[in-house]
N, C-alpha and C. Protein backbone atom coordinates (compact mmCIF):
# COMPACT_ATOMS: atom_id res chain seq x y z
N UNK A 1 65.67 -73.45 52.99
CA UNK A 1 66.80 -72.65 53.44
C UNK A 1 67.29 -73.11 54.82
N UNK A 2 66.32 -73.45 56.01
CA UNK A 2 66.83 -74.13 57.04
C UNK A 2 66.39 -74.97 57.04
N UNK A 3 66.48 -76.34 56.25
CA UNK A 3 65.76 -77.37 56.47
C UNK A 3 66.88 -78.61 57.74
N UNK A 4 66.38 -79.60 57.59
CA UNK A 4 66.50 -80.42 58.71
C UNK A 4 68.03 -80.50 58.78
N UNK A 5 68.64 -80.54 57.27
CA UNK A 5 70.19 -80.93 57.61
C UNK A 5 71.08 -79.41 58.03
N UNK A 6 70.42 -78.34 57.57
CA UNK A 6 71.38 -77.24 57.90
C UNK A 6 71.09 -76.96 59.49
N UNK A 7 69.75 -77.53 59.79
CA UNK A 7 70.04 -77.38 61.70
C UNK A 7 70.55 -78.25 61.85
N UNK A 8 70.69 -79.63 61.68
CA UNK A 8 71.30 -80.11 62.67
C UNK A 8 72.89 -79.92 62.26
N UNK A 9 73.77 -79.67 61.17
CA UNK A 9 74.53 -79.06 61.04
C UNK A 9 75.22 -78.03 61.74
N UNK A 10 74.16 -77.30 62.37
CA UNK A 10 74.74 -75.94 62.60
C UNK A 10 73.87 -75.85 64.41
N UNK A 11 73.53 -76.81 64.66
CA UNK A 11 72.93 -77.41 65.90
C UNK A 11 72.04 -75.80 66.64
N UNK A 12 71.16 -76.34 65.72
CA UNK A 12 70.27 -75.55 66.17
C UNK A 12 68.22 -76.15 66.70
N UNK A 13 68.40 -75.69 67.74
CA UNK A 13 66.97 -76.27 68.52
C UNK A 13 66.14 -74.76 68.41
N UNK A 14 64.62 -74.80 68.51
CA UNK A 14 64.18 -73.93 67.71
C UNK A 14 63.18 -74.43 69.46
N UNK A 15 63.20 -73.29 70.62
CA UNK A 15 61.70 -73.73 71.89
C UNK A 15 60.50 -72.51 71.36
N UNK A 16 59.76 -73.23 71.73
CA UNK A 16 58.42 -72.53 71.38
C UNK A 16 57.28 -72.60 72.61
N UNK A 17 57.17 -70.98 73.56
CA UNK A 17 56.39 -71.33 74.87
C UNK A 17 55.24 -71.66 74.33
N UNK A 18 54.70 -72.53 73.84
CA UNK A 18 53.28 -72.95 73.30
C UNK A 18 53.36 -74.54 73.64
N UNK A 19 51.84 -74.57 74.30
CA UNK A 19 51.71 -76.03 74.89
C UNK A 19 51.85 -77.11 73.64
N UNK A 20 52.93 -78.39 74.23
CA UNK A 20 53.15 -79.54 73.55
C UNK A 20 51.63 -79.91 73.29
N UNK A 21 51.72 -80.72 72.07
CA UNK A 21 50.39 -81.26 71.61
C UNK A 21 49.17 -80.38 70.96
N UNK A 22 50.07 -78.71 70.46
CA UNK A 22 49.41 -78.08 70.17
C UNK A 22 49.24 -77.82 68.83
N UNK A 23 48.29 -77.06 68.21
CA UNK A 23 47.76 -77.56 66.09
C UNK A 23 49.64 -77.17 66.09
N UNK A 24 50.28 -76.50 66.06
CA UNK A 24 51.49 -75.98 65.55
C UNK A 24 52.58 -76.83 66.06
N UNK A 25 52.90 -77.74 67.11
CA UNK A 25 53.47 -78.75 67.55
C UNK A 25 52.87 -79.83 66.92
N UNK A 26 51.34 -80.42 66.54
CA UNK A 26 51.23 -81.63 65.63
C UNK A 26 51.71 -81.21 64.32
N UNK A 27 51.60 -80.24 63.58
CA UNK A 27 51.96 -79.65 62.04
C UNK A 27 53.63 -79.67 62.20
N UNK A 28 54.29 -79.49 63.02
CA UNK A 28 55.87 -79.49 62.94
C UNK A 28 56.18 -81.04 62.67
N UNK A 29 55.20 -82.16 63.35
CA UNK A 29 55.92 -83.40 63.64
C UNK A 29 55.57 -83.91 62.11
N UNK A 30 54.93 -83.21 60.82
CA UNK A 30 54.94 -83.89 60.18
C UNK A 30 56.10 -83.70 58.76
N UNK A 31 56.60 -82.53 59.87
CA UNK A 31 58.11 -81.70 59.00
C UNK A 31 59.10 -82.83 59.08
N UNK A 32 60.22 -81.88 58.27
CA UNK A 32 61.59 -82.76 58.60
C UNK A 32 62.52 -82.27 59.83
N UNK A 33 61.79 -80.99 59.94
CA UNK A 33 62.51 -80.21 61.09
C UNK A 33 62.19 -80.56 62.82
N UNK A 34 61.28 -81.26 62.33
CA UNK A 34 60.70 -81.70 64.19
C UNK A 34 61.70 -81.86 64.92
N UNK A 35 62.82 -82.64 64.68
CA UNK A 35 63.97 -83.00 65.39
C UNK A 35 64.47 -81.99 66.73
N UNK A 36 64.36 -80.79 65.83
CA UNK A 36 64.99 -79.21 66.08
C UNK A 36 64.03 -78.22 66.59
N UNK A 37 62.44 -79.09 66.92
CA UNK A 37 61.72 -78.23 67.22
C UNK A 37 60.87 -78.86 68.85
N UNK A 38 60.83 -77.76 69.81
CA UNK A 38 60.43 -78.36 71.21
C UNK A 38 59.23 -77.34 71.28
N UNK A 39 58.41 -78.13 71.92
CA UNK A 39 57.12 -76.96 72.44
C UNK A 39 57.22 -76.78 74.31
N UNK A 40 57.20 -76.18 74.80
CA UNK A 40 57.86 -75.85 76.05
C UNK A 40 56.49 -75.76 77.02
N UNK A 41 55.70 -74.91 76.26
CA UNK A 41 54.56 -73.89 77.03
C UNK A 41 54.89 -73.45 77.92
N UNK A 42 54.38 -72.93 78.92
CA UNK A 42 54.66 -71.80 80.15
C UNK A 42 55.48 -72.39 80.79
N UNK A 43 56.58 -71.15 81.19
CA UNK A 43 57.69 -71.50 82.34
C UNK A 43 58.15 -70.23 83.17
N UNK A 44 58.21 -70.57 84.48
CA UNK A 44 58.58 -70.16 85.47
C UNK A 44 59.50 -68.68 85.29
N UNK A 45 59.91 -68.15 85.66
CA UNK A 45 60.84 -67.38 86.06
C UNK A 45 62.05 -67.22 86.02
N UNK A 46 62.22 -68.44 86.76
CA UNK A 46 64.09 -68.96 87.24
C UNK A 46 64.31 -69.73 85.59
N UNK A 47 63.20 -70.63 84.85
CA UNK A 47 63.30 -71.07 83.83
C UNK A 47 63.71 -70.26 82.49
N UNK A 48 62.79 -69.73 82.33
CA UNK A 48 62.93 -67.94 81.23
C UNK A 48 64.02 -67.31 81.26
N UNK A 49 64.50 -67.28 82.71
CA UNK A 49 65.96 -66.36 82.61
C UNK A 49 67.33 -67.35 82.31
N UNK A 50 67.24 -68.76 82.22
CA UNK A 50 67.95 -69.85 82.05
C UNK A 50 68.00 -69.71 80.59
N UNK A 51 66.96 -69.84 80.19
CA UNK A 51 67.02 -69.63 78.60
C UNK A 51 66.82 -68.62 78.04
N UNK A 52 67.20 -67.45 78.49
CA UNK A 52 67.22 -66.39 77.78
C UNK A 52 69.09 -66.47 77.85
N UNK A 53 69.81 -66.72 79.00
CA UNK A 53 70.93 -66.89 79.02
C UNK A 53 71.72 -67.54 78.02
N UNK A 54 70.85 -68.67 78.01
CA UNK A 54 71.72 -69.78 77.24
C UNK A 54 71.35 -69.54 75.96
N UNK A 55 70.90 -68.82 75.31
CA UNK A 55 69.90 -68.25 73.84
C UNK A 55 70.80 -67.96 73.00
N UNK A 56 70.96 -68.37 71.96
CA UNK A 56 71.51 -67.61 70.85
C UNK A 56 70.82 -66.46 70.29
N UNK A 57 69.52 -66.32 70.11
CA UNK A 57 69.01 -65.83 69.54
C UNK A 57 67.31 -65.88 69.96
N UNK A 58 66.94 -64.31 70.49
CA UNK A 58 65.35 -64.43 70.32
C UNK A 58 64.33 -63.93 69.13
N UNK A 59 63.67 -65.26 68.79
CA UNK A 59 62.64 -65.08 67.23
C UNK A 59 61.33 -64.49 68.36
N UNK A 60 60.97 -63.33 67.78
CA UNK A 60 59.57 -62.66 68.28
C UNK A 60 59.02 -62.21 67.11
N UNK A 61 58.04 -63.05 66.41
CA UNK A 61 57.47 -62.93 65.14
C UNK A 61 56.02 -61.74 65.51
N UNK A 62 55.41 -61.52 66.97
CA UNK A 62 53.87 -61.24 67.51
C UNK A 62 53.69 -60.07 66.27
N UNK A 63 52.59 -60.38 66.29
CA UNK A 63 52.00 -58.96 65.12
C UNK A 63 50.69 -58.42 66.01
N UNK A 64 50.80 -58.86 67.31
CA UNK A 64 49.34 -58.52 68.11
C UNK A 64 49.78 -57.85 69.35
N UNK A 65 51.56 -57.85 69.47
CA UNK A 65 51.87 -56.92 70.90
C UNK A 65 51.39 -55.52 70.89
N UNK A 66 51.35 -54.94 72.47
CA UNK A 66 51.31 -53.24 72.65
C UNK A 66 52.63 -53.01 72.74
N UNK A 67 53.30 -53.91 73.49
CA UNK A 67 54.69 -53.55 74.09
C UNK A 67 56.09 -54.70 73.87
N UNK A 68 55.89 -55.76 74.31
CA UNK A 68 56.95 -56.89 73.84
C UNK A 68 57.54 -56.77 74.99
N UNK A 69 56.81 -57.12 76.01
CA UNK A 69 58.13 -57.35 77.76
C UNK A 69 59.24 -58.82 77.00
N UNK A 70 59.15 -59.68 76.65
CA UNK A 70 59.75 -60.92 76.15
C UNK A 70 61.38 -59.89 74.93
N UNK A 71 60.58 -58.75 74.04
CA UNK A 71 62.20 -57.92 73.43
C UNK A 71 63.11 -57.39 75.19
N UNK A 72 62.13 -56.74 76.00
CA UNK A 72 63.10 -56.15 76.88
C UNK A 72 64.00 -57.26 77.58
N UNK A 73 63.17 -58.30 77.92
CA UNK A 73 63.55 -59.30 78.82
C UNK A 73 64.77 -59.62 78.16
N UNK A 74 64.60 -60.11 76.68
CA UNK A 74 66.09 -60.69 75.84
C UNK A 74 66.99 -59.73 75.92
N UNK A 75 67.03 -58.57 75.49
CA UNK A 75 67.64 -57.62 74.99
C UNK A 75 68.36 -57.32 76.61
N UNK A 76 67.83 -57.21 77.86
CA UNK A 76 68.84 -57.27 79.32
C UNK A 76 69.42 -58.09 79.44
N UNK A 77 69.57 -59.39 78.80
CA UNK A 77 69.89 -60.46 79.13
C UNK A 77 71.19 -60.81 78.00
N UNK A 78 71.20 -59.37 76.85
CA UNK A 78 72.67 -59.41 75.82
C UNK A 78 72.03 -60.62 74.44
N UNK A 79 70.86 -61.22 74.41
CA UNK A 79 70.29 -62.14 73.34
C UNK A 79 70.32 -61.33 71.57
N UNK A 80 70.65 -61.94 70.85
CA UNK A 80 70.19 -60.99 69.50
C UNK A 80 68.76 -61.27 69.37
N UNK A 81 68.13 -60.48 68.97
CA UNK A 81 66.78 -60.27 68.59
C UNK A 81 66.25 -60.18 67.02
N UNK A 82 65.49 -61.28 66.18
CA UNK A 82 64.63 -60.98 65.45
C UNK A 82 63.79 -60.68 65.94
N UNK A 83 62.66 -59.54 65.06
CA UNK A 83 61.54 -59.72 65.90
C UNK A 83 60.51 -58.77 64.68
N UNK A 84 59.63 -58.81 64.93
CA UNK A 84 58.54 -57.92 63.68
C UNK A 84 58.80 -56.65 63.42
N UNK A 85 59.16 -56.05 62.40
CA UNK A 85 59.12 -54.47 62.15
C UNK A 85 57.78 -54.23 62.15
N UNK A 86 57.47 -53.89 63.58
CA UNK A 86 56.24 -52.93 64.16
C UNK A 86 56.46 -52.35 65.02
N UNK A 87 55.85 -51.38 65.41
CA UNK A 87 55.98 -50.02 66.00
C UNK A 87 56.39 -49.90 67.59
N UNK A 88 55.27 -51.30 67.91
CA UNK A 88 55.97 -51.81 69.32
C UNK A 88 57.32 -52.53 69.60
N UNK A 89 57.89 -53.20 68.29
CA UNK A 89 59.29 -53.54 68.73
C UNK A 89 60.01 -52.50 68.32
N UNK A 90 60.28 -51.63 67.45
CA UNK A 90 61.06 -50.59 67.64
C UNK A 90 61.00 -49.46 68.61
N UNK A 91 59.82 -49.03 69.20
CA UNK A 91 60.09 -48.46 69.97
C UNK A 91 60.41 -49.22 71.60
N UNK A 92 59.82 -50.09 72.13
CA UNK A 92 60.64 -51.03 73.03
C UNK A 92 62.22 -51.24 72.88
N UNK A 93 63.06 -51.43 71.61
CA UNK A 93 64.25 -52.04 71.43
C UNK A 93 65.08 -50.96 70.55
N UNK A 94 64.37 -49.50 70.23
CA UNK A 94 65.21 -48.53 69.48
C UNK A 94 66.09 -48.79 69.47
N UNK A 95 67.12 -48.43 71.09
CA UNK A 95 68.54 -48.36 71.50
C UNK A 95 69.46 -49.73 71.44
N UNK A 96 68.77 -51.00 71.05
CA UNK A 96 69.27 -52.38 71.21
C UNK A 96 70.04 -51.94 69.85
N UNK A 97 71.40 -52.35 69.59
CA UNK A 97 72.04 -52.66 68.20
C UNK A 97 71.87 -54.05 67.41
N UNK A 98 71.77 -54.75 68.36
CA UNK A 98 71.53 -56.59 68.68
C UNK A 98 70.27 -56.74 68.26
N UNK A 99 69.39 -55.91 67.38
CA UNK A 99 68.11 -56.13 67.19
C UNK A 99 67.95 -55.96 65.45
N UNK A 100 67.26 -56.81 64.72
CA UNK A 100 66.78 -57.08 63.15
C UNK A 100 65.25 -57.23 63.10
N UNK A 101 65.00 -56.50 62.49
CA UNK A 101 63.53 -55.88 62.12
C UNK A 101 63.07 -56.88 61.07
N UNK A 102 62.07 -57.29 61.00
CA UNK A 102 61.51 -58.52 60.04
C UNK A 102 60.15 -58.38 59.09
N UNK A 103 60.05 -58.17 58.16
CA UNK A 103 58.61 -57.98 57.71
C UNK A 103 57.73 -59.27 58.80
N UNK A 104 57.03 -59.09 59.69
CA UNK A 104 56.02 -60.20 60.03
C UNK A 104 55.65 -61.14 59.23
N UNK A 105 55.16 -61.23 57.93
CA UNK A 105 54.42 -61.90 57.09
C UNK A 105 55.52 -63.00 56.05
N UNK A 106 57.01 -62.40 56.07
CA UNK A 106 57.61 -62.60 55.26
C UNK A 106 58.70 -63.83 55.82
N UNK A 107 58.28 -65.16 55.68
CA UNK A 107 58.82 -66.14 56.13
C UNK A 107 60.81 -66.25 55.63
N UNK A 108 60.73 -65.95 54.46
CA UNK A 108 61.72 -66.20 53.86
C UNK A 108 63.05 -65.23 54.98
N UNK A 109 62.35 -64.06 54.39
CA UNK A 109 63.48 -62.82 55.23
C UNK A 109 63.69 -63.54 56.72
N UNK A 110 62.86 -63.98 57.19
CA UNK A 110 63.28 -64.60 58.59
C UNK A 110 63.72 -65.44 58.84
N UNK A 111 63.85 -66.66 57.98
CA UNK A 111 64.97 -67.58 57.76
C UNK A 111 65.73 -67.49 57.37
N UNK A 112 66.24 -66.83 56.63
CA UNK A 112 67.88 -65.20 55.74
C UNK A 112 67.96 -64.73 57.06
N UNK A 113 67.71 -63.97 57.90
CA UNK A 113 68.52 -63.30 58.70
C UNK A 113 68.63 -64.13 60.08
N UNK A 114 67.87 -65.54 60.43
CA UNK A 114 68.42 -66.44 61.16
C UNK A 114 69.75 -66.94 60.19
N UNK A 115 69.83 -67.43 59.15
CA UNK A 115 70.87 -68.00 58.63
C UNK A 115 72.28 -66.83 58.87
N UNK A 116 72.06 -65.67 58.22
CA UNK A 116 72.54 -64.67 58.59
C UNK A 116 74.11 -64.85 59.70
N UNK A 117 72.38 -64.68 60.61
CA UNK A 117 73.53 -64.44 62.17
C UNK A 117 73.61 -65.42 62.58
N UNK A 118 73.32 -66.73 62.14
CA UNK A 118 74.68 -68.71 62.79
C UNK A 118 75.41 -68.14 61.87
N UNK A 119 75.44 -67.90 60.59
CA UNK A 119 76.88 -67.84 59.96
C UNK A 119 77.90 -66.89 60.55
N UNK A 120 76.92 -65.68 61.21
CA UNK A 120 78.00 -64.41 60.79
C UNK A 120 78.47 -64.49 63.05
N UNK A 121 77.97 -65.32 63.50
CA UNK A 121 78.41 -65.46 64.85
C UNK A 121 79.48 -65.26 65.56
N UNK A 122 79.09 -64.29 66.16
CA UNK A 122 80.19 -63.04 66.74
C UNK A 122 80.35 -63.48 68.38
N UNK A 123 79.63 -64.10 68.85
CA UNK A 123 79.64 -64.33 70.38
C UNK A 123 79.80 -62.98 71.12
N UNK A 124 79.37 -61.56 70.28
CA UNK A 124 79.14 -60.84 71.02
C UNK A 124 77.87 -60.38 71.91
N UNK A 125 77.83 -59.71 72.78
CA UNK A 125 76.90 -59.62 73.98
C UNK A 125 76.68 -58.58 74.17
N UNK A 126 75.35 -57.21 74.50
CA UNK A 126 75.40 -56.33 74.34
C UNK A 126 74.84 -55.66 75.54
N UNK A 127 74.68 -55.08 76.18
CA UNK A 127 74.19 -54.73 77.36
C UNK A 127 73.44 -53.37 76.91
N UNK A 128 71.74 -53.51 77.87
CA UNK A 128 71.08 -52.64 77.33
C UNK A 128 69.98 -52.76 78.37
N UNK A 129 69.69 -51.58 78.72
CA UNK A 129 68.70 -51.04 79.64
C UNK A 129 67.94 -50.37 79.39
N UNK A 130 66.71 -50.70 79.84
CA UNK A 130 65.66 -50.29 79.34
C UNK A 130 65.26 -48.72 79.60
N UNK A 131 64.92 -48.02 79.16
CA UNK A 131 64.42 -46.78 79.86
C UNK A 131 63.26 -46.21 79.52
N UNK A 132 62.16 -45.47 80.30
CA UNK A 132 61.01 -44.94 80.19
C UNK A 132 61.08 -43.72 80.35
N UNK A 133 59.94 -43.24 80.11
CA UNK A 133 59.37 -41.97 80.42
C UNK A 133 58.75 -41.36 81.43
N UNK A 134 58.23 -42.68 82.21
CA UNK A 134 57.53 -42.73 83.32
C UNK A 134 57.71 -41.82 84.49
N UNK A 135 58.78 -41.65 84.71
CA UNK A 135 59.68 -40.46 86.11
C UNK A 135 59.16 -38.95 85.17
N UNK A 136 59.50 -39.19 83.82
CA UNK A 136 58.59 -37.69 83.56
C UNK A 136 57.83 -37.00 83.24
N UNK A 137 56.93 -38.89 83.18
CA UNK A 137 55.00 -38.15 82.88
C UNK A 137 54.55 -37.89 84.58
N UNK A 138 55.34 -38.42 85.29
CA UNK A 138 54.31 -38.45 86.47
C UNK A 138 55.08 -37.19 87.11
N UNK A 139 56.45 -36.78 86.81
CA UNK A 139 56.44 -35.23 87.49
C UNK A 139 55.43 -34.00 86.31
N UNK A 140 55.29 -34.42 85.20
CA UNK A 140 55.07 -33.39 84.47
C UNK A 140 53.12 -33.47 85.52
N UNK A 141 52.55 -34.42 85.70
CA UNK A 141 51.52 -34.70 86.14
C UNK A 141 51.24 -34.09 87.77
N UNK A 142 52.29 -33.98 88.36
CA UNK A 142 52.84 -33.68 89.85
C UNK A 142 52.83 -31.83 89.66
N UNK A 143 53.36 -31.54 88.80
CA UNK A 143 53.32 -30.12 88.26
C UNK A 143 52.22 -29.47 87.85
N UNK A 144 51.49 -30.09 87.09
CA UNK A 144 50.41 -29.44 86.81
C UNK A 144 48.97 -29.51 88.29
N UNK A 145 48.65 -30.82 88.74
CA UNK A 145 48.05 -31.03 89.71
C UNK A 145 48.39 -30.21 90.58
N UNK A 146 49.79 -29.71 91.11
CA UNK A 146 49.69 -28.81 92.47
C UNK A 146 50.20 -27.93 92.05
N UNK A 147 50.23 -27.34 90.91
CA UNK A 147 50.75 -25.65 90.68
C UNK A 147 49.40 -24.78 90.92
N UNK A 148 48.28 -25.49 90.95
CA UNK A 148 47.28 -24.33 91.80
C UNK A 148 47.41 -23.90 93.30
């Protein structure tokens, strides 16, 4: 479904923060897709927010997050989001509209709804802020502690 000619067709590069030379960077080079595929491993700050900018699209497959700082990070930054239908990306990204829920396990659906959205490419941008609870566990906590 995305094999080598529909990326480079539709010019698509696929970064992956996982160190070059790693089992999943040697197993790509023996694809047809290697072309389209970079292993990055860890980057900076000023780097992350460069490419979250320039992003078409963030793939967050984790089936092992609590929270997903990498959905909030994209999702401030206006990125569309695949990412796992689990409990931690929906509740992190509820309010995102820019966000598609993915069976984890289910390779296919996640190459359908990357194909999806290059075809259906809107160049729209969505602005979205994060919000917690935090200001009202710690007054509800402030309340109870000094109401004696």
């Amino acid at each position: 479904m995305l094999g080598n000619e529909y990326l480079k067709e539709n010019n698509v590069s696929v970064l992956f923060t996982i160190p070059a030379n790693s089992y999943l960077d040697k197993k790509t080079k023996t694809m047809d897709i290697y072309k389209h595929v970079r292993f990055i491993g860890s980057v900076n700050q000023e780097e992350l927010n460069r490419l979250y900018s320039t992003s078409f699209c963030l793939l967050f497959p984790s089936k092992i997050e609590s929270f997903g700082l990498p959905l909030i990070e994209g999702a401030c930054k206006g990125v569309k989001i695949i990412t796992a239908d689990l409990p931690y990306a929906r509740e992190a990204l509820q309010d995102y509209a820019s966000t598609h829920f993915v069976d984890p396990d289910d390779a296919s659906k996640w190459a359908y709804k990357l194909k999806s959205l290059i075809e259906k490419d809107d160049n729209k941008t969505e602005t979205f802020e994060y919000k917690d609870d935090w200001a009202k566990f710690n007054k509800i906590i402030d309340d109870v502690f000094f109401s004696n």
